[in-house]
PDB file of N, CA and C in Angstrom:
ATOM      1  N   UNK A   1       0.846  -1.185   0.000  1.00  0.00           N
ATOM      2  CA  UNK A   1       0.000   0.000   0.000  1.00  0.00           C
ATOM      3  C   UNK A   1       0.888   1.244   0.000  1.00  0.00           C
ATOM      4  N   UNK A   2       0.578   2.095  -0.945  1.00  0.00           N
ATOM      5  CA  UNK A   2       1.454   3.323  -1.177  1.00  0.00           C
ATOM      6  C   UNK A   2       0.480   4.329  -0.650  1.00  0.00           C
ATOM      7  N   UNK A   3       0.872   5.624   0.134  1.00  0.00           N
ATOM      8  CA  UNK A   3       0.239   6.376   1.149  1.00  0.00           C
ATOM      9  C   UNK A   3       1.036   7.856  -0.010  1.00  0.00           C
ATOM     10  N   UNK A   4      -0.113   8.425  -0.177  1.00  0.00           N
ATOM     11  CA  UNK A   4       0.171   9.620  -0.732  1.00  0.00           C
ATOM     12  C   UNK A   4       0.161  10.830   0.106  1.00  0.00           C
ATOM     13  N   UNK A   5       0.899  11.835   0.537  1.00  0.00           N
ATOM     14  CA  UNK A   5       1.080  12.381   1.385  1.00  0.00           C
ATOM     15  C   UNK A   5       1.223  14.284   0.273  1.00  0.00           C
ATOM     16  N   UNK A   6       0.052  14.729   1.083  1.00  0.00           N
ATOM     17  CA  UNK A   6      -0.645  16.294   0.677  1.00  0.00           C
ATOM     18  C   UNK A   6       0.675  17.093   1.207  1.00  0.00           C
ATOM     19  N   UNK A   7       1.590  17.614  -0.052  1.00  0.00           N
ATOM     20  CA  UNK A   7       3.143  17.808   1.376  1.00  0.00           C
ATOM     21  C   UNK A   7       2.569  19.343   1.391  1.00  0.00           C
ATOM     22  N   UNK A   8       1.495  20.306   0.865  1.00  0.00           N
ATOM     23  CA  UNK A   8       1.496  21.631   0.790  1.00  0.00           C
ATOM     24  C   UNK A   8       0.486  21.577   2.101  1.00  0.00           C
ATOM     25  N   UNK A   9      -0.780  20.429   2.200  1.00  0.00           N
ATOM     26  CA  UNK A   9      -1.288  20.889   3.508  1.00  0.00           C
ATOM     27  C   UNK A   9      -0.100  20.624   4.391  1.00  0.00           C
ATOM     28  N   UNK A  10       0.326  19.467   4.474  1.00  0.00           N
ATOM     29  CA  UNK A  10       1.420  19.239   5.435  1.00  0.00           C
ATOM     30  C   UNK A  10       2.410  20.567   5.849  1.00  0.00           C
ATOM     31  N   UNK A  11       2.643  21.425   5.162  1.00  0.00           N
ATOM     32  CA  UNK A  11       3.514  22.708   5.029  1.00  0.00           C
ATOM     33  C   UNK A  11       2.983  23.296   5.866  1.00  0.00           C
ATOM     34  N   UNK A  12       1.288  23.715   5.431  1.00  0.00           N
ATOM     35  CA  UNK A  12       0.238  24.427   5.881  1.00  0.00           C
ATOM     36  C   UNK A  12       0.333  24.521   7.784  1.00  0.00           C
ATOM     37  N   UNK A  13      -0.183  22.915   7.789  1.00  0.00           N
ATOM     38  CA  UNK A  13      -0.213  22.669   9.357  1.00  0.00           C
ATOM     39  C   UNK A  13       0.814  23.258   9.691  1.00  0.00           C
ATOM     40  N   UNK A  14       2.265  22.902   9.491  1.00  0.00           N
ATOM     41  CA  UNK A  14       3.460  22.588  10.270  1.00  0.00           C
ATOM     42  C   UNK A  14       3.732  24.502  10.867  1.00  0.00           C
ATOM     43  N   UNK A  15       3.498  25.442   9.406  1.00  0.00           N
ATOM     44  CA  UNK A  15       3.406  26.866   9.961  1.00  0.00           C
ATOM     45  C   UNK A  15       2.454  27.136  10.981  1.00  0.00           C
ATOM     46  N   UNK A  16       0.592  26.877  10.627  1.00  0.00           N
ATOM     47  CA  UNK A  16      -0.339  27.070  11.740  1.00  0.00           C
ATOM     48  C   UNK A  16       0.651  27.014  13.362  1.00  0.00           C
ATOM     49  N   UNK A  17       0.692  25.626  13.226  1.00  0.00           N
ATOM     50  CA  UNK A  17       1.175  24.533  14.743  1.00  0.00           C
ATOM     51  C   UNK A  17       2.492  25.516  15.289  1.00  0.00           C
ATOM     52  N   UNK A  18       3.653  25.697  14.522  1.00  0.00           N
ATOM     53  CA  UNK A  18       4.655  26.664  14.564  1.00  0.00           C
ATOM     54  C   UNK A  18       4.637  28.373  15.138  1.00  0.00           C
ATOM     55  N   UNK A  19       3.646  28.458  14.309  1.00  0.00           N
ATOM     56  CA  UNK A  19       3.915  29.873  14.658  1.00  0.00           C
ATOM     57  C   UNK A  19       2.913  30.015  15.850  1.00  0.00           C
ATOM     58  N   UNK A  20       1.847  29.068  16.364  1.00  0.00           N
ATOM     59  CA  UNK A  20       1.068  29.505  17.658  1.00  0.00           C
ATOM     60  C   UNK A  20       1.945  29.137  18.487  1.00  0.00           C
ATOM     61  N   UNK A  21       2.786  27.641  18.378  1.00  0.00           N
ATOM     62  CA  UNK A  21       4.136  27.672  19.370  1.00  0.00           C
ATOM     63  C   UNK A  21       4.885  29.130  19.761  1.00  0.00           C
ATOM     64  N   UNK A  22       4.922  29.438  18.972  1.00  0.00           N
ATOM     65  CA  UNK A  22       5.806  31.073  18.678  1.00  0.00           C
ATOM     66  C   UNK A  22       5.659  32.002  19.842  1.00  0.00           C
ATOM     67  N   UNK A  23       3.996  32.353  18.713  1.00  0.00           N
ATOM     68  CA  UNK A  23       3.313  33.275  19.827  1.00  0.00           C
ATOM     69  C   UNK A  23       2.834  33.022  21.321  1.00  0.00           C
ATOM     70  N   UNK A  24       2.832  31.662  21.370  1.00  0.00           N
ATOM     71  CA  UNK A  24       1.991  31.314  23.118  1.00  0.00           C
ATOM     72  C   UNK A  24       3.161  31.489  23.834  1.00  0.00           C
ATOM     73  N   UNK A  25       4.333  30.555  23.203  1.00  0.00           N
ATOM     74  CA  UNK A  25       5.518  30.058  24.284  1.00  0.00           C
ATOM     75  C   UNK A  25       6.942  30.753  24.369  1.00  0.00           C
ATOM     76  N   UNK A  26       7.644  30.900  22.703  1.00  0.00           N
ATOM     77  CA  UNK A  26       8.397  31.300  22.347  1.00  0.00           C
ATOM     78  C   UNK A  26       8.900  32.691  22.898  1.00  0.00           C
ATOM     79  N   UNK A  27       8.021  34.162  21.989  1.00  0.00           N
ATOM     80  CA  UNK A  27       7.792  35.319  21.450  1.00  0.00           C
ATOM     81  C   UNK A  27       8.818  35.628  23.073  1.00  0.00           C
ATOM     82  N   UNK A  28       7.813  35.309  24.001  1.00  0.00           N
ATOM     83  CA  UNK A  28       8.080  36.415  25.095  1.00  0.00           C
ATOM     84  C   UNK A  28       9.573  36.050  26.069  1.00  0.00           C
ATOM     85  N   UNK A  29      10.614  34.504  25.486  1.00  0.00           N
ATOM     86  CA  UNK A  29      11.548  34.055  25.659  1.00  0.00           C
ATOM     87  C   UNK A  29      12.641  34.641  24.934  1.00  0.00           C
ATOM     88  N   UNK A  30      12.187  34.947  23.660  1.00  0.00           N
ATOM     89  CA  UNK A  30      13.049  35.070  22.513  1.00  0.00           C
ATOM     90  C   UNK A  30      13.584  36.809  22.173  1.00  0.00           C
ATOM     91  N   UNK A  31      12.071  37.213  22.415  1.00  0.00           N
ATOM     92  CA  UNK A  31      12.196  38.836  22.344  1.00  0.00           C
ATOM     93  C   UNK A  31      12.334  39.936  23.329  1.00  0.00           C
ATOM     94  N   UNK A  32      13.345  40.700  23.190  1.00  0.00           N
ATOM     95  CA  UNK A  32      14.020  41.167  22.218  1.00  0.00           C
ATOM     96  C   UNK A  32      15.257  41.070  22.051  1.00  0.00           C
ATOM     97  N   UNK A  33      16.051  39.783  23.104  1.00  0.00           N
ATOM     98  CA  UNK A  33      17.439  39.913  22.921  1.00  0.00           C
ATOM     99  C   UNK A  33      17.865  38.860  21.845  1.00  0.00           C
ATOM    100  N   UNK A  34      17.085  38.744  21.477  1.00  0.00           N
ATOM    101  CA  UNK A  34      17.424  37.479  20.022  1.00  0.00           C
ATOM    102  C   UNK A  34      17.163  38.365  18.671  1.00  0.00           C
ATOM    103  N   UNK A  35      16.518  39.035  18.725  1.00  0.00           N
ATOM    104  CA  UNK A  35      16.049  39.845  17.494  1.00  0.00           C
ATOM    105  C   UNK A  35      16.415  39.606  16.476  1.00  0.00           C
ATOM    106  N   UNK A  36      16.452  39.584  14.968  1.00  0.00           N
ATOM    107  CA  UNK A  36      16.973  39.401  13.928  1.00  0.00           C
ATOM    108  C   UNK A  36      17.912  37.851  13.511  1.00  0.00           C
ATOM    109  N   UNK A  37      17.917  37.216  14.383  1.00  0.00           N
ATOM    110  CA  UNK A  37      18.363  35.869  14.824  1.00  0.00           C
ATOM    111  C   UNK A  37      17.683  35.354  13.745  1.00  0.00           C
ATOM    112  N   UNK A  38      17.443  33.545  13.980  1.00  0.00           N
ATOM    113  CA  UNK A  38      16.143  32.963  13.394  1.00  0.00           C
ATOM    114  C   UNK A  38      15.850  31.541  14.032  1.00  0.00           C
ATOM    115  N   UNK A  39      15.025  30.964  14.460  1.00  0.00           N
ATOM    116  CA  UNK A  39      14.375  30.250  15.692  1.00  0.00           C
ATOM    117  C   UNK A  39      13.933  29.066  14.488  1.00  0.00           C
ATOM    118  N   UNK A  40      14.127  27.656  15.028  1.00  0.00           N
ATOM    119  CA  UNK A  40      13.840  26.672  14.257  1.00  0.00           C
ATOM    120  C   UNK A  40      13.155  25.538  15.243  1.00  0.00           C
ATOM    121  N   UNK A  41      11.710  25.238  15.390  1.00  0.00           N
ATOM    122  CA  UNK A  41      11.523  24.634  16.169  1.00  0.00           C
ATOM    123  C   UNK A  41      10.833  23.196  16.006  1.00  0.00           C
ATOM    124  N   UNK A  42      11.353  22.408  16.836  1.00  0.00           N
ATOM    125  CA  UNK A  42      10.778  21.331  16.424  1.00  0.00           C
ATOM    126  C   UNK A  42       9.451  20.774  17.010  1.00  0.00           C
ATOM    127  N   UNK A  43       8.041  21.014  15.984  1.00  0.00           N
ATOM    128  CA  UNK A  43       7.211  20.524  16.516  1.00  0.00           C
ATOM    129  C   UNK A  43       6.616  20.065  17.854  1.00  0.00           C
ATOM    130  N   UNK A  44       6.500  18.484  17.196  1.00  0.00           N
ATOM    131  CA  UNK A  44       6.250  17.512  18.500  1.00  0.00           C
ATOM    132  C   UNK A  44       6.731  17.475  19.604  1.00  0.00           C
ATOM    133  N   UNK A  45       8.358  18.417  19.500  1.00  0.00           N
ATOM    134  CA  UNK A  45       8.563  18.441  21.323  1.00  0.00           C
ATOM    135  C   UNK A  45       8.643  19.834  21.624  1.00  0.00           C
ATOM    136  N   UNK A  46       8.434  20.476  20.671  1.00  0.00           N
ATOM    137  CA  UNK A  46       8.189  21.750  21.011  1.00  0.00           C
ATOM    138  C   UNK A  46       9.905  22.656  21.619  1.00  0.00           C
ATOM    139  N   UNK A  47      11.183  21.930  21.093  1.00  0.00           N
ATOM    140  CA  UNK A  47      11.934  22.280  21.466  1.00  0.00           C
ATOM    141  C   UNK A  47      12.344  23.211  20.188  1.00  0.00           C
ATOM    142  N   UNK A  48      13.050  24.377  20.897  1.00  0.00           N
ATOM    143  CA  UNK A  48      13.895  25.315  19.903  1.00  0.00           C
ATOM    144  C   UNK A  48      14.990  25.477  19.507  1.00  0.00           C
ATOM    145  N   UNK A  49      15.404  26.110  18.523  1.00  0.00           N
ATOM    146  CA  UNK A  49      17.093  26.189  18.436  1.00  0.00           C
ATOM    147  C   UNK A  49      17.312  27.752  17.310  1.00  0.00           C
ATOM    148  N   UNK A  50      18.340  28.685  17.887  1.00  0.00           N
ATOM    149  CA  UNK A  50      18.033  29.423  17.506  1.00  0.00           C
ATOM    150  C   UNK A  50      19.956  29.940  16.616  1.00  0.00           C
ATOM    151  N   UNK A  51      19.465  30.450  15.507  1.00  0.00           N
ATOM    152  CA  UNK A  51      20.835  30.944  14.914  1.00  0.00           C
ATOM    153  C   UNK A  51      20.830  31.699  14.130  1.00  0.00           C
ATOM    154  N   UNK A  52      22.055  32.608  13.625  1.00  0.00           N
ATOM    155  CA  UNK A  52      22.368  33.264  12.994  1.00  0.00           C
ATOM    156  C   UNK A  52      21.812  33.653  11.337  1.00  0.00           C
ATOM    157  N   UNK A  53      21.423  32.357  11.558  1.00  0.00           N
ATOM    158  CA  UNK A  53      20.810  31.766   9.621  1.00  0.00           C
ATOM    159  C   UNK A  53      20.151  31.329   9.753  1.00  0.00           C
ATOM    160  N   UNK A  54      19.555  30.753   8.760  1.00  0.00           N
ATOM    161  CA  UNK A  54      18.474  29.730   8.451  1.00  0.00           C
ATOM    162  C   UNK A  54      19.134  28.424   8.356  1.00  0.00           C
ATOM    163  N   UNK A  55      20.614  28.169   7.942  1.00  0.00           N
ATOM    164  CA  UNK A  55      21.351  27.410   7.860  1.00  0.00           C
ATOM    165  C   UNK A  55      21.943  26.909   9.361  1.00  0.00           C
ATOM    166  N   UNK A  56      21.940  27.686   9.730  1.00  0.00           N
ATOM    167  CA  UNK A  56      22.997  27.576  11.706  1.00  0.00           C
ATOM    168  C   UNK A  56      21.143  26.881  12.327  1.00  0.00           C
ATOM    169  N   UNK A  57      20.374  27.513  12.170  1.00  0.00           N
ATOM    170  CA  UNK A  57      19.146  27.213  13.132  1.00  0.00           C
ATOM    171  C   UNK A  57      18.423  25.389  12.869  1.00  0.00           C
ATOM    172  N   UNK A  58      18.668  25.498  11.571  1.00  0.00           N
ATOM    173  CA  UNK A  58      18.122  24.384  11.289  1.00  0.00           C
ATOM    174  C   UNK A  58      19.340  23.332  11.264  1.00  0.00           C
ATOM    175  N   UNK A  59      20.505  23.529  10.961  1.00  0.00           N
ATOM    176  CA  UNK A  59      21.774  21.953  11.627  1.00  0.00           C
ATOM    177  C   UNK A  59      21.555  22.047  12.881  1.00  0.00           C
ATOM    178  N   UNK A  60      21.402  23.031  13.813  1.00  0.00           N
ATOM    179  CA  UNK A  60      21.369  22.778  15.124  1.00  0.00           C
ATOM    180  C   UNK A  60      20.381  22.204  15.458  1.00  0.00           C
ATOM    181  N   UNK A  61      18.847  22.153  14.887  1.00  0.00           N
ATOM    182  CA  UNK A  61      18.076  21.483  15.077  1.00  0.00           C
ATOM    183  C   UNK A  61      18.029  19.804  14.443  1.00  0.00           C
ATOM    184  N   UNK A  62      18.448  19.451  13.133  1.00  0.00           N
ATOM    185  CA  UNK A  62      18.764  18.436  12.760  1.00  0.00           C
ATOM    186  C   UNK A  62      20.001  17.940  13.413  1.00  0.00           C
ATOM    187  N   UNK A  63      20.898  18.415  14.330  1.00  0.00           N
ATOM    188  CA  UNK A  63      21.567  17.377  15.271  1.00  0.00           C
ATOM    189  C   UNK A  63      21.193  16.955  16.214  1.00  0.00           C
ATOM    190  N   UNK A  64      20.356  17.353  16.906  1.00  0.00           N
ATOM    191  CA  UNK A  64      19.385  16.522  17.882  1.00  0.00           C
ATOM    192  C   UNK A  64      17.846  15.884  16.956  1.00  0.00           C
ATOM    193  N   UNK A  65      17.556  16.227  16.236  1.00  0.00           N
ATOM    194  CA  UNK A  65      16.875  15.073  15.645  1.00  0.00           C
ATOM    195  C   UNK A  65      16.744  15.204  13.880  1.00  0.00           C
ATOM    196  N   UNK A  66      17.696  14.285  13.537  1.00  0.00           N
ATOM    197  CA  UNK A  66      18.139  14.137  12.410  1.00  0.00           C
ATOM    198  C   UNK A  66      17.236  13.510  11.618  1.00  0.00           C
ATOM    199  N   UNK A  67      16.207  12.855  11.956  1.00  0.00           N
ATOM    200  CA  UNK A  67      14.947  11.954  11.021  1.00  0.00           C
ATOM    201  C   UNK A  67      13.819  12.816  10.860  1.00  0.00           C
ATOM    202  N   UNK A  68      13.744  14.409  11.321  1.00  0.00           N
ATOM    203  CA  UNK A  68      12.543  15.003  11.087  1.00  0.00           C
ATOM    204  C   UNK A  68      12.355  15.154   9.576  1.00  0.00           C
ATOM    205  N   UNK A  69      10.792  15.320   9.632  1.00  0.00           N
ATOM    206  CA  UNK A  69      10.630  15.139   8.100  1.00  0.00           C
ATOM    207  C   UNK A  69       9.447  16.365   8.206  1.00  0.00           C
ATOM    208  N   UNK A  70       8.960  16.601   6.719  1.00  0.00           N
ATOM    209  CA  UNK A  70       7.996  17.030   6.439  1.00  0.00           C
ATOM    210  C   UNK A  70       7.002  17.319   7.576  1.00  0.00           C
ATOM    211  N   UNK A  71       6.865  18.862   7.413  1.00  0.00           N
ATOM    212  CA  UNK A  71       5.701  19.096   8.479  1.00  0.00           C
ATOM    213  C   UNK A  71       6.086  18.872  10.059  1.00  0.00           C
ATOM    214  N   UNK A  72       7.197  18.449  10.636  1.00  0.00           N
ATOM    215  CA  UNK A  72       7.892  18.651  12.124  1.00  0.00           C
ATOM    216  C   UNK A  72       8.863  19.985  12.300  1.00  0.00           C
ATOM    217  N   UNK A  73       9.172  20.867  10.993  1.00  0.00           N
ATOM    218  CA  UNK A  73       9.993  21.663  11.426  1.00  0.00           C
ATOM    219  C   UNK A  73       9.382  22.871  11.243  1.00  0.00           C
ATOM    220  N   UNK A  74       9.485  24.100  11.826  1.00  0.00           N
ATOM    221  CA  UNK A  74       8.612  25.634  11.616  1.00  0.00           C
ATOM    222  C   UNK A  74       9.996  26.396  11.873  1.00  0.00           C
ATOM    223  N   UNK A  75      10.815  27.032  10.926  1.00  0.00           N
ATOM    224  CA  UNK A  75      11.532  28.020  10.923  1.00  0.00           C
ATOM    225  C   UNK A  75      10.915  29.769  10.879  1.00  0.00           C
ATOM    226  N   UNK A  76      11.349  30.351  11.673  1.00  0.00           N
ATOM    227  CA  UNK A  76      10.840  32.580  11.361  1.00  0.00           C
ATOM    228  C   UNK A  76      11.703  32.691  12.280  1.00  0.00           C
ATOM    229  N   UNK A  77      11.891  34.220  11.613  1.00  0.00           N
ATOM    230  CA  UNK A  77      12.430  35.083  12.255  1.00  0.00           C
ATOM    231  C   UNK A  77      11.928  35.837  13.801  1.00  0.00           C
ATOM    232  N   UNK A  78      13.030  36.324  14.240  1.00  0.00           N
ATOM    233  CA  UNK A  78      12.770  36.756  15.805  1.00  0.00           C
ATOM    234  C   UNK A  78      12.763  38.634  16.107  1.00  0.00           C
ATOM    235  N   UNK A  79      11.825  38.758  16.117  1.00  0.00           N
ATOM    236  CA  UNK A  79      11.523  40.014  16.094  1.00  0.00           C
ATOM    237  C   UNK A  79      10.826  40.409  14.931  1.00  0.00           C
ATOM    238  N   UNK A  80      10.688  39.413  14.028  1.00  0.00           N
ATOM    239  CA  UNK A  80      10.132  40.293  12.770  1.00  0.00           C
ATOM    240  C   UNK A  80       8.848  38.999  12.659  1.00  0.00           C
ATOM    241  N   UNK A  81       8.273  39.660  11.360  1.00  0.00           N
ATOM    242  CA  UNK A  81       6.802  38.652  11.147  1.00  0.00           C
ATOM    243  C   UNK A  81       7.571  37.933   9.456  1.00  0.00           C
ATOM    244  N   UNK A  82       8.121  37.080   9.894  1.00  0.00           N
ATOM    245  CA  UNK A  82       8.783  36.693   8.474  1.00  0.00           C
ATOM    246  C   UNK A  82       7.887  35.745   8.186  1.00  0.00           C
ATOM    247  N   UNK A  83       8.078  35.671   6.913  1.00  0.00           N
ATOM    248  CA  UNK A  83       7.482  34.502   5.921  1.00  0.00           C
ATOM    249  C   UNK A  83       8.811  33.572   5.205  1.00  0.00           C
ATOM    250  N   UNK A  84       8.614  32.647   5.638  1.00  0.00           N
ATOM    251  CA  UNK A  84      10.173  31.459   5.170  1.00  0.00           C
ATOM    252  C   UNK A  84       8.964  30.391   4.286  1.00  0.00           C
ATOM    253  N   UNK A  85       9.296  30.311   2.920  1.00  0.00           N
ATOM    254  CA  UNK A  85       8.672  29.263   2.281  1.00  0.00           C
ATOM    255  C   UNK A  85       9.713  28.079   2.069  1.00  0.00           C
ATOM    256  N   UNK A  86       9.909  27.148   1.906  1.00  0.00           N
ATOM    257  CA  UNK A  86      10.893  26.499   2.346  1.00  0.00           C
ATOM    258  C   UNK A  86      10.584  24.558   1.677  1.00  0.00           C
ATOM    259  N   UNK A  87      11.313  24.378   0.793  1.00  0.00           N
ATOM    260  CA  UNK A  87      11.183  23.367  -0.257  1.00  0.00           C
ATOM    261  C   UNK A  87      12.223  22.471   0.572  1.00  0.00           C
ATOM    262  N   UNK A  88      12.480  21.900   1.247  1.00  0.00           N
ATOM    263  CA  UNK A  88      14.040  21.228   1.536  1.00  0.00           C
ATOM    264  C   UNK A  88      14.388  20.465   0.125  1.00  0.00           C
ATOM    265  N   UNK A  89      15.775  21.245   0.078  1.00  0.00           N
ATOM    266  CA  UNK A  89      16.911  21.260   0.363  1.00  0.00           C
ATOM    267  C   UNK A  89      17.199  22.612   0.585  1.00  0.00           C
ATOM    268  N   UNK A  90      16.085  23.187  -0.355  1.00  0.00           N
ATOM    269  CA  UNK A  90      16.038  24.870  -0.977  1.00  0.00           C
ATOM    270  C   UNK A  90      15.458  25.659  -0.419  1.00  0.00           C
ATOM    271  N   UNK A  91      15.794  26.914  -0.261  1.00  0.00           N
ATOM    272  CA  UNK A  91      14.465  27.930  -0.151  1.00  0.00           C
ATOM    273  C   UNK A  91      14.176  28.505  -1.066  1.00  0.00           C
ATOM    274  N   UNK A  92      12.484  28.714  -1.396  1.00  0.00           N
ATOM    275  CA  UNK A  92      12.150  29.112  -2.470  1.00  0.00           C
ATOM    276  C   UNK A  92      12.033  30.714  -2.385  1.00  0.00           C
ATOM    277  N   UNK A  93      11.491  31.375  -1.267  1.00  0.00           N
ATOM    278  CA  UNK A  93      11.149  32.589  -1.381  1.00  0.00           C
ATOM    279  C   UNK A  93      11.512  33.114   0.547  1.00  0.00           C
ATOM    280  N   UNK A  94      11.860  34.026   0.836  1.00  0.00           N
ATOM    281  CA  UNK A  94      12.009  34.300   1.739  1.00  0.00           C
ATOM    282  C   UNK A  94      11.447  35.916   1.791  1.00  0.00           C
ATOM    283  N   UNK A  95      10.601  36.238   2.701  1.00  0.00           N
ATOM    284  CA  UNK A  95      10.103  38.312   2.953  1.00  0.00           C
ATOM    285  C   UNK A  95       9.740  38.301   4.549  1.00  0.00           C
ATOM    286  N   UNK A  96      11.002  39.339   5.259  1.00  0.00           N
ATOM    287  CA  UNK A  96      11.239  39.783   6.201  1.00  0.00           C
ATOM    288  C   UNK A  96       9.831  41.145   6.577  1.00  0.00           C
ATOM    289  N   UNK A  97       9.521  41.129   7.370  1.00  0.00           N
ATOM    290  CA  UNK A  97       8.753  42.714   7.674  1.00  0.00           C
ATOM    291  C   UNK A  97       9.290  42.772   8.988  1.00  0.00           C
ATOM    292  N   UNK A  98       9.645  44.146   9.196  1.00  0.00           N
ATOM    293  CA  UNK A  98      10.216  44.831  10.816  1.00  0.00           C
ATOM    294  C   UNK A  98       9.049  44.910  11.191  1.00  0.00           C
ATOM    295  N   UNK A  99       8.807  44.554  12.667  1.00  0.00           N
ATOM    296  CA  UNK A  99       7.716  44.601  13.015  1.00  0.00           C
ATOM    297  C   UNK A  99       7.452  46.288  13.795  1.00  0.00           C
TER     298      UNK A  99
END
C-alpha cells in the first residue's frame, strides 16, 4: 500500500502549529534579545534552536533530531513577522517585515 502524502497541507499545518508555538511560548523568551536571529523549532517536542541563519538554526536542530521530516519543522524570524517558504533542500522565497 502506497500512502500519498498532501506535502502543501502538510507545510500548511506545520506553519499554523509553529507559529502559535511562537506566539503562546516562544515570542516572550526570545524577544528582544534574540532579534533578527532565526528560531527553528521542532514541533512535537516543542523544542527550539536558535541561529544566525536559516542554515545555523536548522543543523542545530537536525543534530538533535536528524529523522525530522515534512511538516515537524517551523523556521521565522525573531523580532520580525517573516514569511520562510521552504522546499528542503532549498528555499524558495524568503520576505522579512520589521515589526
Amino acid at each position: 500500500m502506497v500512502m500519498h502524502v498532501d506535502t502543501a497541507l502538510t507545510r500548511e499545518a506545520a506553519a499554523q502549529a509553529g507559529e502559535s508555538l511562537y506566539e503562546t511560548r516562544l515570542k516572550s523568551i526570545l524577544e528582544p534579545s534574540h532579534n533578527g536571529k532565526l528560531v527553528a523549532i521542532y514541533i512535537s517536542t516543542k523544542e527550539f534552536f536558535v541561529g544566525e541563519s536559516l542554515i545555523e538554526a536548522s543543523n542545530r536542530l537536525r543534530e538533535r533530531h536528524s529523522q525530522a521530516g515534512p511538516g515537524e519543522i517551523y523556521i521565522r524570524g525573531i523580532g520580525t513577522r517573516a514569511v520562510i517558504h521552504a522546499h528542503t533542500p532549498r528555499v524558495t522565497r524568503v520576505r522579512l517585515e520589521r515589526l
